[in-house]
PDB file of N, CA and C in Angstrom:
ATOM      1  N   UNK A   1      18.307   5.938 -30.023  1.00  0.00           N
ATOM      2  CA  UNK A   1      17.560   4.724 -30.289  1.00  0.00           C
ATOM      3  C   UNK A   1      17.584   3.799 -29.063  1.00  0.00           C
ATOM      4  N   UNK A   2      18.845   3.223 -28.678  1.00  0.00           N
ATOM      5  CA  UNK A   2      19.019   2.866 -27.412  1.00  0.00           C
ATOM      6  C   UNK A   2      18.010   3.433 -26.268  1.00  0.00           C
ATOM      7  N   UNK A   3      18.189   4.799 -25.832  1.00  0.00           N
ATOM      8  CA  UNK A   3      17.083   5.172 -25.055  1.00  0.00           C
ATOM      9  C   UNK A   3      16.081   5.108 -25.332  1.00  0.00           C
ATOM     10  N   UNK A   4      15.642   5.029 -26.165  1.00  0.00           N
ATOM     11  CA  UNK A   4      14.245   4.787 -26.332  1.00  0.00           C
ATOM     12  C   UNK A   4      13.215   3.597 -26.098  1.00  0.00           C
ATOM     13  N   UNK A   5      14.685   2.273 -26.767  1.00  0.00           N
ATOM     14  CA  UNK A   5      14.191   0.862 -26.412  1.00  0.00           C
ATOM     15  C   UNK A   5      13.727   0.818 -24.802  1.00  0.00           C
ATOM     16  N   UNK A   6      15.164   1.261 -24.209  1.00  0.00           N
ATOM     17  CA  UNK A   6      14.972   1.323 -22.681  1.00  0.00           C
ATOM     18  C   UNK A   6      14.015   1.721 -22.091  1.00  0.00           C
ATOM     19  N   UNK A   7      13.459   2.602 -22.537  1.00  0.00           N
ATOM     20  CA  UNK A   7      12.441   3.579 -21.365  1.00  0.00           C
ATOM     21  C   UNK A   7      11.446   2.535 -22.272  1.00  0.00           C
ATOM     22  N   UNK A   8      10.972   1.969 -23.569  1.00  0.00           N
ATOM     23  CA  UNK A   8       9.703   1.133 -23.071  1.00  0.00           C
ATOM     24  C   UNK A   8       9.708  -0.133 -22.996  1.00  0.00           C
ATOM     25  N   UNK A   9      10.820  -0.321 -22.357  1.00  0.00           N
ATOM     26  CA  UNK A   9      11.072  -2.027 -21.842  1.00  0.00           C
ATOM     27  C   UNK A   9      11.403  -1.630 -20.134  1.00  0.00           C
ATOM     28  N   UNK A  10      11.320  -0.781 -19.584  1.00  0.00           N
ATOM     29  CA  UNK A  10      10.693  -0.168 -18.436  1.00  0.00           C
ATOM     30  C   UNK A  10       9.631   0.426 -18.361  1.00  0.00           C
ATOM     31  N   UNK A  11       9.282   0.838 -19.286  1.00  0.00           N
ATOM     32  CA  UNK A  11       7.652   1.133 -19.296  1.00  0.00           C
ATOM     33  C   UNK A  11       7.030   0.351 -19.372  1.00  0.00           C
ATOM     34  N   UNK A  12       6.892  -1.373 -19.957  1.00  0.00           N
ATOM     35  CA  UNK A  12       6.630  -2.501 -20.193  1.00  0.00           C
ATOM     36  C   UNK A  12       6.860  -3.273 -18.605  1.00  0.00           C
ATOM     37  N   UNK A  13       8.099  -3.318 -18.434  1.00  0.00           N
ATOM     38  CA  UNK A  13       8.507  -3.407 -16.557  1.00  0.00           C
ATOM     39  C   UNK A  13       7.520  -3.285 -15.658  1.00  0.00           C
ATOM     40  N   UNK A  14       7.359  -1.959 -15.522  1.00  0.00           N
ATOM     41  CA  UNK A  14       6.503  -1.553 -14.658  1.00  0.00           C
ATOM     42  C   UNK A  14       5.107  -1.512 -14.653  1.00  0.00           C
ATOM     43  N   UNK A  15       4.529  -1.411 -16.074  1.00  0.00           N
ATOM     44  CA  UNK A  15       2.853  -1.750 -16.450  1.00  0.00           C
ATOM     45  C   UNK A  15       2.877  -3.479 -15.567  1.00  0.00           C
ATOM     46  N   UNK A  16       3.525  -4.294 -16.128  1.00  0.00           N
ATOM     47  CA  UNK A  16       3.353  -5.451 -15.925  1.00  0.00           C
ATOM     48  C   UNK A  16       3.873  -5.787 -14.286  1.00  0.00           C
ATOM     49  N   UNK A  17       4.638  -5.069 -13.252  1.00  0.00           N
ATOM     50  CA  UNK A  17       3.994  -5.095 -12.317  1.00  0.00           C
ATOM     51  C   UNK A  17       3.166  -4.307 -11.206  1.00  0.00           C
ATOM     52  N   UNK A  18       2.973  -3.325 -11.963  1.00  0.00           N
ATOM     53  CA  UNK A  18       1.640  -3.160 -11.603  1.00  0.00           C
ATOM     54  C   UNK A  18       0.116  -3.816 -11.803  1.00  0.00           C
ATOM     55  N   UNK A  19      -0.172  -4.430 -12.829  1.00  0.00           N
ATOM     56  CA  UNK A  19      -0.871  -4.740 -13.246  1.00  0.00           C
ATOM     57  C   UNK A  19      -1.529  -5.950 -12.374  1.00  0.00           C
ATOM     58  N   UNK A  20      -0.108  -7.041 -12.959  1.00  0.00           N
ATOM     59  CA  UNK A  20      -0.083  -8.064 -11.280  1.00  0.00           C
ATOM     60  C   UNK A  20      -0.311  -7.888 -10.356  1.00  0.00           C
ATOM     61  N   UNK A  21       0.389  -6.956  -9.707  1.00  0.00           N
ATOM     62  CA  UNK A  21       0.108  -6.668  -8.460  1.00  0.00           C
ATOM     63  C   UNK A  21      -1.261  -6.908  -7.537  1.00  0.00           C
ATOM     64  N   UNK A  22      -0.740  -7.965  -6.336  1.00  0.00           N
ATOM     65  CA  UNK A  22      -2.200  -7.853  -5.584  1.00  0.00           C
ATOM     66  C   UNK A  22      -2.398  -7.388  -4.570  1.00  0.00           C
ATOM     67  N   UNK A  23      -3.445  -6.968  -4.254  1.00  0.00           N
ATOM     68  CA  UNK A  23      -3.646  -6.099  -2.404  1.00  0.00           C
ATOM     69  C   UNK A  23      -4.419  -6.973  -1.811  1.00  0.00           C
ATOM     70  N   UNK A  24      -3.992  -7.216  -0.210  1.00  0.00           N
ATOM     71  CA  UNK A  24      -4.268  -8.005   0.778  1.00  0.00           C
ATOM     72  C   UNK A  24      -5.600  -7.488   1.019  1.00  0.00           C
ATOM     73  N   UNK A  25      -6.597  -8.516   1.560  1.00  0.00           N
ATOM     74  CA  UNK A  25      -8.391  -8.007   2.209  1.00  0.00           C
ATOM     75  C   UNK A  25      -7.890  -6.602   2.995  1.00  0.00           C
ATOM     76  N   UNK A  26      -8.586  -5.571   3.312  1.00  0.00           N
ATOM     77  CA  UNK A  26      -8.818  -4.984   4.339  1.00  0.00           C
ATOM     78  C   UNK A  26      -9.665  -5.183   5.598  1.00  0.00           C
ATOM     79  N   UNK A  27      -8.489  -4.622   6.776  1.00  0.00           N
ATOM     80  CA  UNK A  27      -9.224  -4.831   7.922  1.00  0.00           C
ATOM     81  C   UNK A  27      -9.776  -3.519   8.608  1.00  0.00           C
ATOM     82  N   UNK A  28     -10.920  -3.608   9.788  1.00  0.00           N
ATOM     83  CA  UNK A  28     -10.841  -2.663  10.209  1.00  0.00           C
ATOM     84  C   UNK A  28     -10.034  -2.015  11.885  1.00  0.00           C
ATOM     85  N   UNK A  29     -10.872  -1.422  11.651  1.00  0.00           N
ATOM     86  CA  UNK A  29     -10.107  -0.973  13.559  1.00  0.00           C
ATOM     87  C   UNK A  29     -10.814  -0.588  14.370  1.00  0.00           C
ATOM     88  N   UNK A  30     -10.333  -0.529  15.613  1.00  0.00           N
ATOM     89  CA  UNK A  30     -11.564  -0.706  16.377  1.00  0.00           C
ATOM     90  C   UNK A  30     -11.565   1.189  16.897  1.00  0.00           C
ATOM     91  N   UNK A  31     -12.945   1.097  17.010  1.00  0.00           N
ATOM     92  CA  UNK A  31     -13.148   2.340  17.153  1.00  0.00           C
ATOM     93  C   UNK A  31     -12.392   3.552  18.204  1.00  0.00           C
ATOM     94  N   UNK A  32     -11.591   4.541  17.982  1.00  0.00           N
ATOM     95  CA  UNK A  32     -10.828   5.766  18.463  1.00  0.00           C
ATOM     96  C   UNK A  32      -9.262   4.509  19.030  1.00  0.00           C
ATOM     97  N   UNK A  33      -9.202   3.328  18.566  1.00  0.00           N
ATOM     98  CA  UNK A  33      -7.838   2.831  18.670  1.00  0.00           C
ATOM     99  C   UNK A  33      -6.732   3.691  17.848  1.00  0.00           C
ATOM    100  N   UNK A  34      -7.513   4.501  16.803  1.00  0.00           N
ATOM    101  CA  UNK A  34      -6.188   4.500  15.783  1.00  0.00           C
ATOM    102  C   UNK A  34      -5.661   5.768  16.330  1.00  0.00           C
ATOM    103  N   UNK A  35      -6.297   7.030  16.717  1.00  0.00           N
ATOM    104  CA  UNK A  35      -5.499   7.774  17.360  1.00  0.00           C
ATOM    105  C   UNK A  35      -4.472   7.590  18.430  1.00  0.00           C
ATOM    106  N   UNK A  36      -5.071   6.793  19.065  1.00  0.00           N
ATOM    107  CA  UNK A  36      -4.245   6.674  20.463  1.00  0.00           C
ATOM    108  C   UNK A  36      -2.833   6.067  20.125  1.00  0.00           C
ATOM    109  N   UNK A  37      -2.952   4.699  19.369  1.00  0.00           N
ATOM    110  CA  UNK A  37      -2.370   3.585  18.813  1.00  0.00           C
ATOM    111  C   UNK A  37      -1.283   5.035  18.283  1.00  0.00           C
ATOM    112  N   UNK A  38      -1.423   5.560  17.071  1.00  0.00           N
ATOM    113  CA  UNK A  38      -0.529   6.665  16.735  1.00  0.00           C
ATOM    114  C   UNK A  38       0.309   7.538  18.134  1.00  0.00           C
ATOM    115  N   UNK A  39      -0.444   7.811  18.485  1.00  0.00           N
ATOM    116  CA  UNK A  39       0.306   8.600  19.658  1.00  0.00           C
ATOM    117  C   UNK A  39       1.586   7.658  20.397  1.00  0.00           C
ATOM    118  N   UNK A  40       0.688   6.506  21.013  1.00  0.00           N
ATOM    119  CA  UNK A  40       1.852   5.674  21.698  1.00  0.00           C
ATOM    120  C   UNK A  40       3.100   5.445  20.427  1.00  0.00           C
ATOM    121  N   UNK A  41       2.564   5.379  19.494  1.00  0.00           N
ATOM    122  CA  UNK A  41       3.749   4.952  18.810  1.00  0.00           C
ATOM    123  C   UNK A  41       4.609   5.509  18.149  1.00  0.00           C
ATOM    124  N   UNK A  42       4.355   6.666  18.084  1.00  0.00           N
ATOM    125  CA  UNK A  42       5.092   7.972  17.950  1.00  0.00           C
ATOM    126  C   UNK A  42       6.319   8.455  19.172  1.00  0.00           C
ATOM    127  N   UNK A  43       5.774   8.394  20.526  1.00  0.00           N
ATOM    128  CA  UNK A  43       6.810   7.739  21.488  1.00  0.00           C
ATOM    129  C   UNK A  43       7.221   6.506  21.649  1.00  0.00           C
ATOM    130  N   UNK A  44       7.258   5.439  20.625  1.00  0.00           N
ATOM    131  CA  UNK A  44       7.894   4.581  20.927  1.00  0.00           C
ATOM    132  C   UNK A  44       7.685   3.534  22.344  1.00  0.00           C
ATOM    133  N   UNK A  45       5.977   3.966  22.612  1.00  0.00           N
ATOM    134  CA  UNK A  45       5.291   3.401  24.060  1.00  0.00           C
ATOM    135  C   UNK A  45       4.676   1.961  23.536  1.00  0.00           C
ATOM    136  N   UNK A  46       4.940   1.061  24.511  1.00  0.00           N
ATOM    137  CA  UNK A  46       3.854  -0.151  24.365  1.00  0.00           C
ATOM    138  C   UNK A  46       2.546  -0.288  24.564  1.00  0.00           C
ATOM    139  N   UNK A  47       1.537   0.947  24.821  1.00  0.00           N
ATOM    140  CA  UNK A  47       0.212   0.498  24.832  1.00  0.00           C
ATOM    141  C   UNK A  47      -0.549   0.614  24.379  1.00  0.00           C
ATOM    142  N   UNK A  48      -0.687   0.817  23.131  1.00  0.00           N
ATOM    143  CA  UNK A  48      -1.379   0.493  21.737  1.00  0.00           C
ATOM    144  C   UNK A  48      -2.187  -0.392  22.094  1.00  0.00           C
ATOM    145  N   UNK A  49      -3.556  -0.322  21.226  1.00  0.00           N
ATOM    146  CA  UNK A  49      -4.179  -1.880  20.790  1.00  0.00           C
ATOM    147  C   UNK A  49      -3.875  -2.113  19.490  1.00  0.00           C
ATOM    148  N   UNK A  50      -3.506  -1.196  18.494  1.00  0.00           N
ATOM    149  CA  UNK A  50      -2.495  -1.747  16.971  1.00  0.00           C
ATOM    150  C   UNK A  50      -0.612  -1.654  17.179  1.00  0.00           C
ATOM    151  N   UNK A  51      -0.035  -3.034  16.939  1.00  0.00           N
ATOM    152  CA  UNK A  51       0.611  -2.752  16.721  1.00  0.00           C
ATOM    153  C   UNK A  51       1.582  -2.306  15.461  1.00  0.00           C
ATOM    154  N   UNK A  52       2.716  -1.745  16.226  1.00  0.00           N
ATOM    155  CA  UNK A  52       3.166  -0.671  15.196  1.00  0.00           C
ATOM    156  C   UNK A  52       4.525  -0.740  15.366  1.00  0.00           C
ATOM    157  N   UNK A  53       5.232   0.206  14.626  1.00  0.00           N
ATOM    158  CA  UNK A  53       6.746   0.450  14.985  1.00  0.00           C
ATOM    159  C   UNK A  53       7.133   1.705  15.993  1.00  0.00           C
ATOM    160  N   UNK A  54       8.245   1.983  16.220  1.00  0.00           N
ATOM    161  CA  UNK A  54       8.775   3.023  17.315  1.00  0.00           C
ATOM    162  C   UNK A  54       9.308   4.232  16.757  1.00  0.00           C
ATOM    163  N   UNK A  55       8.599   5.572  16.475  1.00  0.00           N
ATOM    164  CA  UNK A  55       8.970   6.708  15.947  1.00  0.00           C
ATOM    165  C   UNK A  55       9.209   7.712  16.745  1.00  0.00           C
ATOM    166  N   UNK A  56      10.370   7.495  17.648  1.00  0.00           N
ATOM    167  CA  UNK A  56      10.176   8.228  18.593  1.00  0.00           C
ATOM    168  C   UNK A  56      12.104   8.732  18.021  1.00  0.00           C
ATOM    169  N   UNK A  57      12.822   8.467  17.138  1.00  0.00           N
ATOM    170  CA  UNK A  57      14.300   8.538  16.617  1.00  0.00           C
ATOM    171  C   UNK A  57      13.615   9.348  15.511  1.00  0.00           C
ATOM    172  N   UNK A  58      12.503   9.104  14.388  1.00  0.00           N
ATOM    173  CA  UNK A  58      12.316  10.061  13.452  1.00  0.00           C
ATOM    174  C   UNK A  58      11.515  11.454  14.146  1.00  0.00           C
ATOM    175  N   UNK A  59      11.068  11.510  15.551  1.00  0.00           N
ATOM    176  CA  UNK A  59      10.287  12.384  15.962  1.00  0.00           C
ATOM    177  C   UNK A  59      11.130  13.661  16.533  1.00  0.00           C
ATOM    178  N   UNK A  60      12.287  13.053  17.217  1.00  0.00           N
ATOM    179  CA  UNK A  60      13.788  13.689  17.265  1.00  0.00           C
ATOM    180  C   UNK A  60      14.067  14.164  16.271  1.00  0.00           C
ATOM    181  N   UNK A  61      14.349  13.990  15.429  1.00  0.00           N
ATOM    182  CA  UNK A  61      15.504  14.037  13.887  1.00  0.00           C
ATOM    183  C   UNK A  61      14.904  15.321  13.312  1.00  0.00           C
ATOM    184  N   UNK A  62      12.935  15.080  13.630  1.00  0.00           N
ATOM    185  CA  UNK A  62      12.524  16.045  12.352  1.00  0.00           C
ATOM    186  C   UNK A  62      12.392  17.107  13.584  1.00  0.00           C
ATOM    187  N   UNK A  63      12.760  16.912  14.826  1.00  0.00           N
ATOM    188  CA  UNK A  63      12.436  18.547  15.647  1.00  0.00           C
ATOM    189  C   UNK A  63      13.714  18.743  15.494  1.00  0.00           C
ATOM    190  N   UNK A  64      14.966  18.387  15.207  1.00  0.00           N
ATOM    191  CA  UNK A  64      16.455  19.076  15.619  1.00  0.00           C
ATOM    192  C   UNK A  64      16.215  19.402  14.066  1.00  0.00           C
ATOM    193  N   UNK A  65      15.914  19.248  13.273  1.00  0.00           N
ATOM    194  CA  UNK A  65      15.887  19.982  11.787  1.00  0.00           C
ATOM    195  C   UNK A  65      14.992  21.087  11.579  1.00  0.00           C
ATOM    196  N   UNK A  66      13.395  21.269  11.964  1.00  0.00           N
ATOM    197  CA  UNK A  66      12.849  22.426  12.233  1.00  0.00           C
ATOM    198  C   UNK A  66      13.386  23.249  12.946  1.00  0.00           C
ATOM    199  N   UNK A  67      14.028  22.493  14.295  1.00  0.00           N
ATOM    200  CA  UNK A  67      14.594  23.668  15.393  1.00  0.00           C
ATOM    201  C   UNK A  67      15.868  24.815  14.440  1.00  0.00           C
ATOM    202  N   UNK A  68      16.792  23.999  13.716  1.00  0.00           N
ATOM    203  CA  UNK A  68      17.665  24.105  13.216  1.00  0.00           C
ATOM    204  C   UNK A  68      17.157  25.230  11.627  1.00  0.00           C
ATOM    205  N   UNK A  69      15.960  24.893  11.557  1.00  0.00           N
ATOM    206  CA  UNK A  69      15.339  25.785   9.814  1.00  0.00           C
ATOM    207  C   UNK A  69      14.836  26.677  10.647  1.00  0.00           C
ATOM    208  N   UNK A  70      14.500  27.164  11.867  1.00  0.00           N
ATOM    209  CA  UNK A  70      13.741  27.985  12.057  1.00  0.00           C
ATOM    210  C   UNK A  70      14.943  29.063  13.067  1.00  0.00           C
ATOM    211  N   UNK A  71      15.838  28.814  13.835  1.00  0.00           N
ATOM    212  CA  UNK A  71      17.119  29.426  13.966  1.00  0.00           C
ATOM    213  C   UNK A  71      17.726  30.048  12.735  1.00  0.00           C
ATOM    214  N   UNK A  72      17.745  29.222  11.250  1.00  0.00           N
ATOM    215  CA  UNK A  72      18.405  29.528  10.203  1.00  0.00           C
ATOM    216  C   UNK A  72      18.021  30.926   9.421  1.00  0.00           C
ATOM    217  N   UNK A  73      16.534  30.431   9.721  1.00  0.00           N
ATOM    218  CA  UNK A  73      15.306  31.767   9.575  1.00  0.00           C
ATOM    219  C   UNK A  73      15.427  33.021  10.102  1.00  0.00           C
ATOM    220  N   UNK A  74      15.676  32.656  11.754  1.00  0.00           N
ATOM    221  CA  UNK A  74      15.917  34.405  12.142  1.00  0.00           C
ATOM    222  C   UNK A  74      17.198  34.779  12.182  1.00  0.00           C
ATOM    223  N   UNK A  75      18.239  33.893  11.984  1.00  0.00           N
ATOM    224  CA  UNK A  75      19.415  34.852  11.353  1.00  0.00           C
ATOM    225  C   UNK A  75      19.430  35.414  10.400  1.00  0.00           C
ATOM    226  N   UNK A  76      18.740  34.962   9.190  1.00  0.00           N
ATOM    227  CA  UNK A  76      18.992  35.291   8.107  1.00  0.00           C
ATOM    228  C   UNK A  76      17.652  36.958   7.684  1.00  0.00           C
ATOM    229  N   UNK A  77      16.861  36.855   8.552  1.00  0.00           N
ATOM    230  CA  UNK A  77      15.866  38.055   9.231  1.00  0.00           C
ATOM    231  C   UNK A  77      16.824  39.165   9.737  1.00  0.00           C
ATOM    232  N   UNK A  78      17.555  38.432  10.340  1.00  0.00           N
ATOM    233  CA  UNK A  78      18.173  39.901  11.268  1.00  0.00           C
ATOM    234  C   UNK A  78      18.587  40.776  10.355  1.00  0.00           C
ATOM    235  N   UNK A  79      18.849  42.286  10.624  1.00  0.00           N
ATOM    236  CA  UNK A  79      19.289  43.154   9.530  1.00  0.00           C
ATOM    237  C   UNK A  79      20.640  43.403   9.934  1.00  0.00           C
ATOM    238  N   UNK A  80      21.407  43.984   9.072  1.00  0.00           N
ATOM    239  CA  UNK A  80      22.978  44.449   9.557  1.00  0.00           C
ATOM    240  C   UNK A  80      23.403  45.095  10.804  1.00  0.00           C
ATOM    241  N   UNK A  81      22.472  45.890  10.843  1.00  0.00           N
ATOM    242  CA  UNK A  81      22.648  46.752  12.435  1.00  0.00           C
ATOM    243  C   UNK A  81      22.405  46.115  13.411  1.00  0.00           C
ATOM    244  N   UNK A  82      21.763  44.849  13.821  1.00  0.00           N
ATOM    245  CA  UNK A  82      21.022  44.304  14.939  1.00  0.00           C
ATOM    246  C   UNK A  82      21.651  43.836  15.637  1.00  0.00           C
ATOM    247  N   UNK A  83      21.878  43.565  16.796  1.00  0.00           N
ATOM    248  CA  UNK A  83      23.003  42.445  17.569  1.00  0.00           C
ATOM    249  C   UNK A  83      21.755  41.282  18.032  1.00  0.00           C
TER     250      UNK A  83
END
């Protein structure tokens, strides 16, 4: 019974802010900025015409983890006999 109240007095929660919820005007961009803008900011470079944040620590992180799944991969490929 308890759970039940709960989940729709969070279901109630969350309708109501969503519902509220408002979204800011949209803007646009200026034309072939947004690729570039991505790139610089993916290295963590200043010459964007949008600014942005510096993903150049998550751009690291997710290659030492592929590097790391894809090493994991051909060991686990190799057969018993193989050196």
């Amino acid at each position: 019974m308890v759970t039940g109240v709960l989940a729709v007095a969070l279901f109630g929660l969350l309708s109501a802010v969503f519902v509220t919820a408002g979204f800011g005007t949209s803007e646009g961009f200026p034309t072939g900025a947004i690729t570039r803008s991505i790139g610089y900011a993916m290295f963590n470079l200043d010459a964007g015409t949008i600014d942005s944040e510096g993903f150049l620590v998550a751009f690291i992180t997710i290659a030492i983890v592929l590097d790391a799944a894809l090493d994991g991969a051909v060991m686990l490929a190799k057969r018993e006999g193989e050196n």
